[in-house]
N, C-alpha and C. Protein backbone atom coordinates (compact mmCIF):
# COMPACT_ATOMS: atom_id res chain seq x y z
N UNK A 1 96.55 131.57 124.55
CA UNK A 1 96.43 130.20 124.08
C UNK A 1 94.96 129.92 123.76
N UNK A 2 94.50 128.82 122.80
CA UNK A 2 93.41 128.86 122.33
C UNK A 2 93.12 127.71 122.45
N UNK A 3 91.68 127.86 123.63
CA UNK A 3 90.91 126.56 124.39
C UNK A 3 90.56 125.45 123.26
N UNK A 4 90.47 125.74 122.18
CA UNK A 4 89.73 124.48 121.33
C UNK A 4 90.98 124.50 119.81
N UNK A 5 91.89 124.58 119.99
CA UNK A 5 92.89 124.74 118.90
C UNK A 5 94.00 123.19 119.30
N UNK A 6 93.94 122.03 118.54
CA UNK A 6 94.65 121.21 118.72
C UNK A 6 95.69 120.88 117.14
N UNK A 7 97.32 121.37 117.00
CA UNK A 7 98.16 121.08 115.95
C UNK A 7 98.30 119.77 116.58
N UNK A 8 98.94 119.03 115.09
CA UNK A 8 99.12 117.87 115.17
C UNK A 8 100.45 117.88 113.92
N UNK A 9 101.73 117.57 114.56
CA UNK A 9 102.68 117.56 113.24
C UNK A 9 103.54 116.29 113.05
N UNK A 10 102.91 116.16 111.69
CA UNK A 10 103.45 114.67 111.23
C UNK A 10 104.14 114.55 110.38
N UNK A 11 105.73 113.70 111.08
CA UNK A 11 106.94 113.39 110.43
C UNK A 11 106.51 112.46 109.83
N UNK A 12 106.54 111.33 110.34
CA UNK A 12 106.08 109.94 109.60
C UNK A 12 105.70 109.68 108.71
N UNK A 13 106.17 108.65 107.83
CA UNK A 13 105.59 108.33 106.46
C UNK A 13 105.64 107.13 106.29
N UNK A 14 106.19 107.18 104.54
CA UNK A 14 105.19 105.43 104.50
C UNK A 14 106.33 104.09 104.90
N UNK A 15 107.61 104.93 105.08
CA UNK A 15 108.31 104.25 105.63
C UNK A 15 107.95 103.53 107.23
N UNK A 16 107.41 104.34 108.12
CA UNK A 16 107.22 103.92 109.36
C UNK A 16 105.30 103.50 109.51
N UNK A 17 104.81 102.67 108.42
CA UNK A 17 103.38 102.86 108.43
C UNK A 17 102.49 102.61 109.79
N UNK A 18 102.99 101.84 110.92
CA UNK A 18 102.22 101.99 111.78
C UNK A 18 102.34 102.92 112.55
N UNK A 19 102.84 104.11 112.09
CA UNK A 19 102.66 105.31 112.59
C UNK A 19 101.40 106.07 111.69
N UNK A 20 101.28 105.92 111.39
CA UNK A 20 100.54 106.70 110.22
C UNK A 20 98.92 106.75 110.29
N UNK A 21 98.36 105.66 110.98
CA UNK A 21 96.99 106.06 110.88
C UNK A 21 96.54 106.78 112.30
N UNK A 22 97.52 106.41 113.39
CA UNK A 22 96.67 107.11 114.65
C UNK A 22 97.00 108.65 114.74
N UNK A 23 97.71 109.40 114.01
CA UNK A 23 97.44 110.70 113.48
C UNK A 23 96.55 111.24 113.63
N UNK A 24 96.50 110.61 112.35
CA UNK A 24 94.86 111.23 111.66
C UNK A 24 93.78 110.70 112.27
N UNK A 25 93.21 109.40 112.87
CA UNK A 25 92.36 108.94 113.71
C UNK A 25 92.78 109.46 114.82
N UNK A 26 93.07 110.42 115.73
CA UNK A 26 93.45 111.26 116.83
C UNK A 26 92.92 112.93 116.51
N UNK A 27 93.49 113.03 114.68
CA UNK A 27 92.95 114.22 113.91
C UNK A 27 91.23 114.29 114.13
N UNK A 28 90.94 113.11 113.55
CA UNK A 28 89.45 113.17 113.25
C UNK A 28 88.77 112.96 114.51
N UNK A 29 89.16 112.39 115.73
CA UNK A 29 88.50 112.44 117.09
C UNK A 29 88.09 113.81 117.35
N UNK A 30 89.36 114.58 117.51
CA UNK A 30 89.55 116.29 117.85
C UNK A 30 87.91 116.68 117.38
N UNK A 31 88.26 116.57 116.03
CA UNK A 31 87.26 117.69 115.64
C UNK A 31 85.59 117.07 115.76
N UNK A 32 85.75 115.88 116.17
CA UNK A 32 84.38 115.55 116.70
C UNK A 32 84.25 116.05 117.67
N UNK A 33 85.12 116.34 118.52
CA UNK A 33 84.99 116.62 119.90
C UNK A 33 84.70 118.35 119.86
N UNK A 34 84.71 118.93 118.60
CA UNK A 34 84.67 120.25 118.40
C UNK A 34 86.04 120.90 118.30
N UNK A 35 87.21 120.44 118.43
CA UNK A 35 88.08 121.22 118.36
C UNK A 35 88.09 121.61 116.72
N UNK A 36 89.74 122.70 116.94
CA UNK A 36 89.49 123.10 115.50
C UNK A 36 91.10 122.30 115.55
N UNK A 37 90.99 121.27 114.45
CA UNK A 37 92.40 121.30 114.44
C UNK A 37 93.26 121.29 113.16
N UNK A 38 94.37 121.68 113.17
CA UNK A 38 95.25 121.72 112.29
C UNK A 38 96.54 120.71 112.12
N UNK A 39 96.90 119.69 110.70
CA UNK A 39 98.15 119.09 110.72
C UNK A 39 98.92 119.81 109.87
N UNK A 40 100.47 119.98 110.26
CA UNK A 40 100.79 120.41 109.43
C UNK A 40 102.03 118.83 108.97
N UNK A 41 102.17 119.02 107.95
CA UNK A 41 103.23 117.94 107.38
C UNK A 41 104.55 118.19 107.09
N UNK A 42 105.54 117.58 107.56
CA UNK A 42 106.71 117.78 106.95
C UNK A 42 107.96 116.38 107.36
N UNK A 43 108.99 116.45 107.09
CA UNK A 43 109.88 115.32 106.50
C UNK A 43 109.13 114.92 105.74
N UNK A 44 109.39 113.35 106.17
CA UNK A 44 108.57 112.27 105.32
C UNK A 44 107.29 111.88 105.49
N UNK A 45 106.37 112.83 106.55
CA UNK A 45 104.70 113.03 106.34
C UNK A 45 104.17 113.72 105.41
N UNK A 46 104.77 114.43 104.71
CA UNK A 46 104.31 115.40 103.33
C UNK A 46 104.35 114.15 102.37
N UNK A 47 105.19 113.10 102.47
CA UNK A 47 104.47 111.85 101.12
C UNK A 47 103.49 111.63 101.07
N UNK A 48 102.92 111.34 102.38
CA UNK A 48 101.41 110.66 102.29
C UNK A 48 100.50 111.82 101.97
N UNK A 49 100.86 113.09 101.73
CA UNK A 49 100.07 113.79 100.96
C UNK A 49 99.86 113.84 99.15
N UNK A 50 101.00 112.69 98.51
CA UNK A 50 101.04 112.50 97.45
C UNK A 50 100.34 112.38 96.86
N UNK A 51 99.44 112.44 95.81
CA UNK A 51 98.66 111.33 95.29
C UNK A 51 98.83 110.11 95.00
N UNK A 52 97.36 108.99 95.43
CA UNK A 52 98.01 107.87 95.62
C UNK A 52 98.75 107.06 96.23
N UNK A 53 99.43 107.63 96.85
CA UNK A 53 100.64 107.17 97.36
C UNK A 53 99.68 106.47 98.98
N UNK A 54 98.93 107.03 99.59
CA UNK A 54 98.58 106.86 100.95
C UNK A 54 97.72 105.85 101.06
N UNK A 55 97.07 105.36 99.74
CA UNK A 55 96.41 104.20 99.24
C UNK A 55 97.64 102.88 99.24
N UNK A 56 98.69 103.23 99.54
CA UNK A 56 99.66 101.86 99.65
C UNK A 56 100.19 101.78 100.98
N UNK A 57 100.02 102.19 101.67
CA UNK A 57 100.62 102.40 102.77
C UNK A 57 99.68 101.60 103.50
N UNK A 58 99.93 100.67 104.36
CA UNK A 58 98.78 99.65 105.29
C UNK A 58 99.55 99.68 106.85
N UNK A 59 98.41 100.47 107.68
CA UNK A 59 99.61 99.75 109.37
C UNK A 59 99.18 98.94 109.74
N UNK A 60 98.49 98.15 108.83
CA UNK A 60 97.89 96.50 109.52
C UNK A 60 97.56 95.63 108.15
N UNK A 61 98.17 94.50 108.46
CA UNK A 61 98.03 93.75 107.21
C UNK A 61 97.04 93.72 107.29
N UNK A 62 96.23 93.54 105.65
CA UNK A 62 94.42 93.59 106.07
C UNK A 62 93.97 94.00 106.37
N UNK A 63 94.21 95.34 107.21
CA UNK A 63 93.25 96.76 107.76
C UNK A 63 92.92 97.55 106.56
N UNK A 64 92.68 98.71 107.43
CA UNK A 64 92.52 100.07 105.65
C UNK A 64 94.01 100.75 105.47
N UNK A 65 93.63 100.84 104.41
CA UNK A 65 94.81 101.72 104.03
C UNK A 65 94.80 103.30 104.73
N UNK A 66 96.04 104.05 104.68
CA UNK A 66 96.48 105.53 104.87
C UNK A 66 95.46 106.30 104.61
N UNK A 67 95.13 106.20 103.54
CA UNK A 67 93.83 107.08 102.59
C UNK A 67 92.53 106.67 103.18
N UNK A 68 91.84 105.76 103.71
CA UNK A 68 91.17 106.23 104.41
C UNK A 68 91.05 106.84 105.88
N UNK A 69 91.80 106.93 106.56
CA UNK A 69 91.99 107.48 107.68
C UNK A 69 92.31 109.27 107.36
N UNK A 70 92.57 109.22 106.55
CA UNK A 70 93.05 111.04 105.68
C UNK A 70 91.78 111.25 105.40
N UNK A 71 90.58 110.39 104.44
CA UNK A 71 89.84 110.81 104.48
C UNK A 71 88.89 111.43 105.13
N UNK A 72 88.77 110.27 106.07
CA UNK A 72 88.24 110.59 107.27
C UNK A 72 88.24 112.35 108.26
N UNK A 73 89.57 112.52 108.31
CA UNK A 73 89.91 113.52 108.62
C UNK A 73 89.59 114.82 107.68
N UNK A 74 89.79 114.65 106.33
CA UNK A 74 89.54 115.84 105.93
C UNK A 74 87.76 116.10 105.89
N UNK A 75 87.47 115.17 105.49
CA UNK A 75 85.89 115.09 105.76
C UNK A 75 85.48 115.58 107.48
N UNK A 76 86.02 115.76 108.43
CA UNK A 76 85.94 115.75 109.64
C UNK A 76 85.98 117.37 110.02
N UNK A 77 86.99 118.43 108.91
CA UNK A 77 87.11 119.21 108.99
C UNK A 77 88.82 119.42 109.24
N UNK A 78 89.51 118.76 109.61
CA UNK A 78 91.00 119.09 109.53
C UNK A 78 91.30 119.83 109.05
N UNK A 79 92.20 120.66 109.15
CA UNK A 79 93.07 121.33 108.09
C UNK A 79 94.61 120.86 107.80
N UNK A 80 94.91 121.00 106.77
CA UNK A 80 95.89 120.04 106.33
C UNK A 80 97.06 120.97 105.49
N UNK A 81 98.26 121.04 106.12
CA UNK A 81 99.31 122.02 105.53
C UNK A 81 100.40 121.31 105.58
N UNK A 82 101.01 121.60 104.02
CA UNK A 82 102.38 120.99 103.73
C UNK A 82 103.31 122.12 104.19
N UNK A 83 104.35 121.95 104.99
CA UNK A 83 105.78 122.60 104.73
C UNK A 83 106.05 122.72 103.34
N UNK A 84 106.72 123.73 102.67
CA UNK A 84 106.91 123.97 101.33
C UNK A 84 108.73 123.67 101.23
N UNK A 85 108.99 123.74 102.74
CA UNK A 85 110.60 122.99 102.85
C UNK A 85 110.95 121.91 102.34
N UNK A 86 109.18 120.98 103.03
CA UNK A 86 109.36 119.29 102.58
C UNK A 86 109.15 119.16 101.37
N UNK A 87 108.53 119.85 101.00
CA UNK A 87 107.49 119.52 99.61
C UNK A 87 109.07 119.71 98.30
N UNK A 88 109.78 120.51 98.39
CA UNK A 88 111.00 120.73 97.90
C UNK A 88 111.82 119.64 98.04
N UNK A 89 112.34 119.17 99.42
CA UNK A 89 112.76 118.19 99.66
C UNK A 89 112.52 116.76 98.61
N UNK A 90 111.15 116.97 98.81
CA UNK A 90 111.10 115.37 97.96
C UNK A 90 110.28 115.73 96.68
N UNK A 91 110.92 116.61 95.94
CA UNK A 91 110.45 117.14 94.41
C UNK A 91 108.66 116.97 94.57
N UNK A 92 108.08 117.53 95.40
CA UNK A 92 106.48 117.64 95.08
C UNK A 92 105.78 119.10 94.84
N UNK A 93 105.38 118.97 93.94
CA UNK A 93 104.21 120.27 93.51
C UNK A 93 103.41 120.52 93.49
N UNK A 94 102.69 121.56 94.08
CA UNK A 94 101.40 121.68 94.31
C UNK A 94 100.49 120.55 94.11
N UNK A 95 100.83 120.46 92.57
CA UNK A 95 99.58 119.85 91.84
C UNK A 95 100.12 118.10 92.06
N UNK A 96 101.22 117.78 92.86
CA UNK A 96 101.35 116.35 92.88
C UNK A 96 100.63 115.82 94.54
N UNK A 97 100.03 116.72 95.57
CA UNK A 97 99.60 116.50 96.69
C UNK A 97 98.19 116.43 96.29
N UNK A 98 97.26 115.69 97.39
CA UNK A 98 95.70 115.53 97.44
C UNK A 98 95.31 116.92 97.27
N UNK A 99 93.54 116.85 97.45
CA UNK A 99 93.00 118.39 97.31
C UNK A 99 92.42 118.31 98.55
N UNK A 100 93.00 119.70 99.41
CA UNK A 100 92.50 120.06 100.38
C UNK A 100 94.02 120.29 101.22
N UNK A 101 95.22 120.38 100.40
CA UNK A 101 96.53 120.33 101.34
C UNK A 101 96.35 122.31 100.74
N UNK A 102 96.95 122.97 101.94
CA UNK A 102 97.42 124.06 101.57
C UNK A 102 98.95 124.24 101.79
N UNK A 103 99.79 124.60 101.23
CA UNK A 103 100.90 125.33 101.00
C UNK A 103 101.62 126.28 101.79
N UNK A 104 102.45 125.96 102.73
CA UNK A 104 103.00 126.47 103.70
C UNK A 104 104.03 126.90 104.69
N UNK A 105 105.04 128.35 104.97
CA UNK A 105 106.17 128.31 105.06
C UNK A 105 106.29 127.30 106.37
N UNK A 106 107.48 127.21 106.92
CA UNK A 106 107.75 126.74 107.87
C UNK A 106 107.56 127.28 109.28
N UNK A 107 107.52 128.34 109.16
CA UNK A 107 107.02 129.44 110.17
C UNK A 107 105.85 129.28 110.77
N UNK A 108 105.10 128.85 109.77
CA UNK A 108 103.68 128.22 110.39
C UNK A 108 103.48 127.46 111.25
N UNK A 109 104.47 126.59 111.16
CA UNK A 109 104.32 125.54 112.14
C UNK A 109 104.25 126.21 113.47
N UNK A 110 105.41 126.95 113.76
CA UNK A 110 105.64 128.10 114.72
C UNK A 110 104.64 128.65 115.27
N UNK A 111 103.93 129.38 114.30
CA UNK A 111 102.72 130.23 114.87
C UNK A 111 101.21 129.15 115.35
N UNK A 112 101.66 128.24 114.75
CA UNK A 112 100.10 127.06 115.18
C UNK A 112 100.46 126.49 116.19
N UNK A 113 101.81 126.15 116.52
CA UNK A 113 102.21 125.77 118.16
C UNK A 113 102.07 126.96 119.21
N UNK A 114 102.26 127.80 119.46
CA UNK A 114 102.55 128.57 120.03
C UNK A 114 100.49 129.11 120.28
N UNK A 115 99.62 128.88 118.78
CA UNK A 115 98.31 129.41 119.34
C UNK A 115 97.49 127.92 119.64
N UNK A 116 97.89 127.38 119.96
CA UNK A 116 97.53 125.91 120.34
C UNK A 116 96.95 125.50 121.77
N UNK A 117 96.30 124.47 122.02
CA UNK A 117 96.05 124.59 123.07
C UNK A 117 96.81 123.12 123.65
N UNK A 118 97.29 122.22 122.50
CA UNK A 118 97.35 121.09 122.37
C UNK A 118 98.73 120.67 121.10
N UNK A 119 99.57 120.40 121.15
CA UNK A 119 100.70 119.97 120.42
C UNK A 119 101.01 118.68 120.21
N UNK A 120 100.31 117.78 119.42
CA UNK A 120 101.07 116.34 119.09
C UNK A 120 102.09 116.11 118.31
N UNK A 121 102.78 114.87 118.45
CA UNK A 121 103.86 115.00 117.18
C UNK A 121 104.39 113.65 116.87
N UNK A 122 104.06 112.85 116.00
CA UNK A 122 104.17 111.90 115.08
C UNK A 122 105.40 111.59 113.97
């Protein structure tokens, strides 16, 4: 198991938005804290990798939007992986997700839990 390895896997989307920012503000803590961490996305958390799309999403009337809290995170160092299950699921292509998502079987998820030191799930 790996002392500084924290996955983080997020169902949630823009349907359930006050789920959606403490994710990634939990994401971007980690890696201040030095961890290395990884989200991977799938159901309906691979939307908010859409373009655009995470810019509508609000979990507080009048707060920030989705997109900045993603930002945050990828700027933070996250790593950020779509299921290619979900991405099928809801007709998305490569080129319709942000930059900085990588592309990924489902298996992965598997192998990033298992070398983890830390498992959240959203």
């Amino acid at each position: 198991m790996a002392d500084d390895t924290v996955l983080i896997i997020m169902t949630s989307g823009p349907d359930t938005p006050r789920r959606c920012a403490t994710p990634f503000f939990f994401a971007s803590l980690a890696a201040a804290m030095e961890y290395e961490v990884n989200m991977f996305f799938t159901i309906d958390g691979t939307l908010l990798l859409k373009k655009g799309l995470a810019e509508t999403v609000y979990p507080k009337a009048g707060g920030k939007p989705v997109s900045a809290f993603i930002q945050d995170a990828l700027d933070a160092g996250v790593n950020f992986m779509a299921c290619t299950a979900s991405t099928e699921l809801h007709d998305l292509a490569p080129e319709d997700l942000i930059e900085g998502v990588k592309m990924v079987g489902g298996a992965t998820m598997w192998l990033l839990a298992e070398d983890s030191k830390t498992v959240l799930t959203f």
